[in-house]
Protein backbone atom coordinates (compact mmCIF):
# COMPACT_ATOMS: atom_id res chain seq x y z
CA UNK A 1 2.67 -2.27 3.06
CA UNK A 2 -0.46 -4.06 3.55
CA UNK A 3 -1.58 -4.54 -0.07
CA UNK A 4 1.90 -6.94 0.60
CA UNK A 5 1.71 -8.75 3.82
CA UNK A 6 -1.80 -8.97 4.36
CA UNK A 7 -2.44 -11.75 1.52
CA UNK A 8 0.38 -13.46 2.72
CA UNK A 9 -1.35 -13.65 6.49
CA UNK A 10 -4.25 -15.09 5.06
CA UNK A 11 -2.39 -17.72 3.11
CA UNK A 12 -0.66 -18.92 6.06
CA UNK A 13 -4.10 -19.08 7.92
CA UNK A 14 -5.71 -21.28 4.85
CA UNK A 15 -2.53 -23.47 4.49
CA UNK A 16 -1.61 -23.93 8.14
CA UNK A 17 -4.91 -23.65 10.21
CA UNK A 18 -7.35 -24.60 7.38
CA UNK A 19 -8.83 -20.80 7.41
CA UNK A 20 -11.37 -19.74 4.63
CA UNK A 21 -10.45 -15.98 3.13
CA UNK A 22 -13.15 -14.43 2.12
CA UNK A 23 -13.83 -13.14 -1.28
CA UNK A 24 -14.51 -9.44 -1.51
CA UNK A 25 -17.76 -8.79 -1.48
CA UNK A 26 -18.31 -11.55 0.38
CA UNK A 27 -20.39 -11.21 3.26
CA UNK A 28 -18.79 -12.67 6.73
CA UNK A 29 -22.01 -13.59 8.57
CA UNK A 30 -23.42 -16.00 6.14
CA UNK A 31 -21.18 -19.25 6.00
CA UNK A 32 -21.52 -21.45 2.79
CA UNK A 33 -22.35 -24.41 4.89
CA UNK A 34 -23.76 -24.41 8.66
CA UNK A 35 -20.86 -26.43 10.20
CA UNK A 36 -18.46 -24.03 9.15
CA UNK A 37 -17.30 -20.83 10.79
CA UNK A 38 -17.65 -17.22 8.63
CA UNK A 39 -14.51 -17.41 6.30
CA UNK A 40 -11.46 -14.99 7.33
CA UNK A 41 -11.64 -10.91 6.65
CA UNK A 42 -11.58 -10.45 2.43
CA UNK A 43 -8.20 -8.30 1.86
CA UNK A 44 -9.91 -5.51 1.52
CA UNK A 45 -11.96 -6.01 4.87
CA UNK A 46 -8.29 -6.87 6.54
CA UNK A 47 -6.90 -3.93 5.04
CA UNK A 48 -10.04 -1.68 6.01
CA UNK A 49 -10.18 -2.95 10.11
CA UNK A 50 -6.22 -2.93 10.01
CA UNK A 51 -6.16 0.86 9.16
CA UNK A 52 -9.00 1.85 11.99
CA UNK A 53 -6.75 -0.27 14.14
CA UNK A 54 -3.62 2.07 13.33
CA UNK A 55 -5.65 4.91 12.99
CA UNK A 56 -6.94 4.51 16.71
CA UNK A 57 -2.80 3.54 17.92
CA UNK A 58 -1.69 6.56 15.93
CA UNK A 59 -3.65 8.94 18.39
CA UNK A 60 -1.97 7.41 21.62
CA UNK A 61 1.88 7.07 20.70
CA UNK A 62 3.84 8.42 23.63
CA UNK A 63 6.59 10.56 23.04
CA UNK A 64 9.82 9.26 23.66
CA UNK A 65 11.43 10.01 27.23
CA UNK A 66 13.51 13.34 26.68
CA UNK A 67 12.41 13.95 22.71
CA UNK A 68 10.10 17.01 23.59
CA UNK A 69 12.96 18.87 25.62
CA UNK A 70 16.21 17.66 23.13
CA UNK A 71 13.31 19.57 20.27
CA UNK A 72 12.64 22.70 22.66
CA UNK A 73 16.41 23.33 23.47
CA UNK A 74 17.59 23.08 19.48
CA UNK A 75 15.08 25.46 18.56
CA UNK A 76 16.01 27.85 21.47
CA UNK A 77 19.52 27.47 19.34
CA UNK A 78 18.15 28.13 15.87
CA UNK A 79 18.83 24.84 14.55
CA UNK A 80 16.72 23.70 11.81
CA UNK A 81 14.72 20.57 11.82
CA UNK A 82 12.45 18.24 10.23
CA UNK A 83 10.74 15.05 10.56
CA UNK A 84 11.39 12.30 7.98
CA UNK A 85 9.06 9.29 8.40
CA UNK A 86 7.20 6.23 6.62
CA UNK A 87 3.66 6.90 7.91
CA UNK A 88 1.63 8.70 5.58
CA UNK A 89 0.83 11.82 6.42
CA UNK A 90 -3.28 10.97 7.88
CA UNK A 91 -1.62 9.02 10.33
CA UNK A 92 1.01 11.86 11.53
CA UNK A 93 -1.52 14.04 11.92
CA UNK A 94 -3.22 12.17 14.29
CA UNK A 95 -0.18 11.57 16.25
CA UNK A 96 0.64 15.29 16.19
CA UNK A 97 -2.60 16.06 18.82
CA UNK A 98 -0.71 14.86 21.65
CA UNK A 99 2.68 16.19 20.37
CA UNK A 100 2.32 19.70 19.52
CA UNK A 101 5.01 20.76 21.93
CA UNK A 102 7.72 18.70 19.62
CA UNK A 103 5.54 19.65 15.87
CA UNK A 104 5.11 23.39 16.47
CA UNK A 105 9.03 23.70 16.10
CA UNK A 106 9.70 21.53 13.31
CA UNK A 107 8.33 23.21 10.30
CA UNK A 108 9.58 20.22 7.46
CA UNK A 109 7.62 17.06 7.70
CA UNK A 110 8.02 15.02 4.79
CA UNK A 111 5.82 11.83 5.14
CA UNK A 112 5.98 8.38 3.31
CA UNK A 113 3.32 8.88 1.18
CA UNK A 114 4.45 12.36 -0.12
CA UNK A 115 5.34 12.30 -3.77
CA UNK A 116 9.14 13.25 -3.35
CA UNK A 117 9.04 9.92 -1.36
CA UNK A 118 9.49 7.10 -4.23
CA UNK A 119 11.10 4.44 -2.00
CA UNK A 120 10.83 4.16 1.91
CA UNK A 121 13.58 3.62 4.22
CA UNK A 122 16.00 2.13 4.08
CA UNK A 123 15.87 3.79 0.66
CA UNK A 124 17.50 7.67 1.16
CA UNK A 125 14.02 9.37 -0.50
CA UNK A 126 12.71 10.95 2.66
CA UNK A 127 15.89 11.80 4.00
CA UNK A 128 16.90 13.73 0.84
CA UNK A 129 13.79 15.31 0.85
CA UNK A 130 13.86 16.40 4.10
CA UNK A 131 16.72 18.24 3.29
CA UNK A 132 15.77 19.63 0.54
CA UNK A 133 13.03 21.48 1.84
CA UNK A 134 15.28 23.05 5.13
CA UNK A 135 17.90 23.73 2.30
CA UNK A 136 21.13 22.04 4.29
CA UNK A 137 23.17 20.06 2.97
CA UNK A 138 22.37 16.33 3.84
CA UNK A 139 25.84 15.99 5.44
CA UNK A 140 25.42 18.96 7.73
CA UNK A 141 22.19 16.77 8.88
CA UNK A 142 22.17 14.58 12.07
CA UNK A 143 19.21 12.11 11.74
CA UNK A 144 17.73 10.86 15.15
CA UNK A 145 16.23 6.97 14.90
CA UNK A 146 14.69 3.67 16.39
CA UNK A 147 14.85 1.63 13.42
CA UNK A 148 17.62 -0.04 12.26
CA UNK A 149 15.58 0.68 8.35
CA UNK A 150 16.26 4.39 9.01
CA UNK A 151 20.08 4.21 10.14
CA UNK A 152 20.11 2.52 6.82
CA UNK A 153 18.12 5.01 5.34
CA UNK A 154 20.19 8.17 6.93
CA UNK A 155 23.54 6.91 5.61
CA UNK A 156 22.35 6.43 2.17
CA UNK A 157 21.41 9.70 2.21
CA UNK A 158 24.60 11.27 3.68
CA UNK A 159 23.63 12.08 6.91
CA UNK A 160 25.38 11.25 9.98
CA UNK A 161 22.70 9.45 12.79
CA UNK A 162 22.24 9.06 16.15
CA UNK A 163 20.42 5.61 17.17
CA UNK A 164 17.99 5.64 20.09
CA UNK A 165 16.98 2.00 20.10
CA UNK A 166 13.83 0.22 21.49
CA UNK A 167 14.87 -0.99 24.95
CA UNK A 168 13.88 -4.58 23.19
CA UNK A 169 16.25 -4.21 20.09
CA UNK A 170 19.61 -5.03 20.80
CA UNK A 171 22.28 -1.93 20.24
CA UNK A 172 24.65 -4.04 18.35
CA UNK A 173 22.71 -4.44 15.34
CA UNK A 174 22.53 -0.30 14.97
CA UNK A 175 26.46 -0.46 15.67
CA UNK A 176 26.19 -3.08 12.80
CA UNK A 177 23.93 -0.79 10.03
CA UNK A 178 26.89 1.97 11.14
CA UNK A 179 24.78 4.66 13.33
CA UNK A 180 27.51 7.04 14.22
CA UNK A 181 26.35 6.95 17.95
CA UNK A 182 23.87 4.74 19.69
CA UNK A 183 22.09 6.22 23.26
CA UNK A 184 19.89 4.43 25.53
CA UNK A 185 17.60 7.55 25.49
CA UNK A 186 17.31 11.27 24.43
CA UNK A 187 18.22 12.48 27.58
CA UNK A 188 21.28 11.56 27.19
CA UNK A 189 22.24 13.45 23.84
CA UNK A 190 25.67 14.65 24.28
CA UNK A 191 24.72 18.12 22.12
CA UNK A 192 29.09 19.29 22.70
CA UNK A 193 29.99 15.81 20.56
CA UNK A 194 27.80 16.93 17.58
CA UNK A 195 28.53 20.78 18.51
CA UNK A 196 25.15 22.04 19.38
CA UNK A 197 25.60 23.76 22.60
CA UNK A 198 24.61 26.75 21.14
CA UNK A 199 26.29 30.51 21.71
């Protein structure tokens, strides 16, 4: 959360490279004293420029390679589905106008800032919730993920996962937080293993 790390950034900046934070309020363009540069972004300003940042990233997050078609062909077999994520729910909107292949079958999407959600991953809130709301059991739910937080996450909450790692994580760590299976890539779901080939 930013109201966490951002301080943090800008006491490592004052301590280690002798930055000036800003007070909020504060304006940027007028320094104290002319031989100094503009102090560093207030928290609130940091917080404010790191949200249009996201905001702006949110709208151009790619798919992953095989996601769309894995969604299309489980829906073809009337299996229910959801999306449980951290981002709050402004931010996967945005990402849903490039993705409304993979959105307009999943009808549950229970976001990190709902109010169901108390704790993120790798707490099981969102998981549970998820759930909940398709009215499954959370055992009889196979979670798809790319962060070891939500393999954690997924087994709290009873669910069996498959890991689909970044191609820059290494696989052993989601062997480590016990995913049940890890795959280089959605294509190559085995859908017999979790018996989802349908009728």
């Amino acid at each position: 959360q930013g109201h966490a790390w951002i301080p943090l950034v800008l006491e490592y900046g004052k301590r280690h490279w002798n930055v000036r934070a800003a007070e909020d309020g504060e304006s940027r363009t007028t320094a104290t004293d002319a031989d100094l540069p503009p102090p560093a972004p207030s928290v609130s300003e940091f917080w404010q420029r790191w949200e249009t940042q996201l905001s702006d990233m949110c709208r151009n997050v790619d798919a992953l390679p095989g996601a769309a078609e894995l969604v299309e062909i489980l829906a073809e077999r009337n299996v229910p589905m959801a999306i449980s994520t951290s981002s709050r729910r402004v931010a996967v909107e945005k990402k849903r106008e490039r993705h409304e292949r993979i959105f307009r079958h999943i009808p549950v999407v229970v976001c990190g800032d709902d109010a169901a959600v108390k704790s993120g991953k790798p707490a099981p809130d969102g998981f549970l919730e998820a759930a909940r709301q398709l009215g499954v059991d959370p055992s009889e739910c196979l979670v798809f993920e790319d962060a070891i937080a939500g393999v954690q996450s997924a087994r709290a909450a009873g669910c069996k996962s498959v890991a689909v790692p970044d191609p820059r994580m290494e696989s052993d760590a989601f062997v480590e937080a016990k995913a049940d299976e890890v795959i280089r890539s959605m294509e190559d779901f085995d859908y017999a293993k979790w018996g989802l080939l349908g009728t």
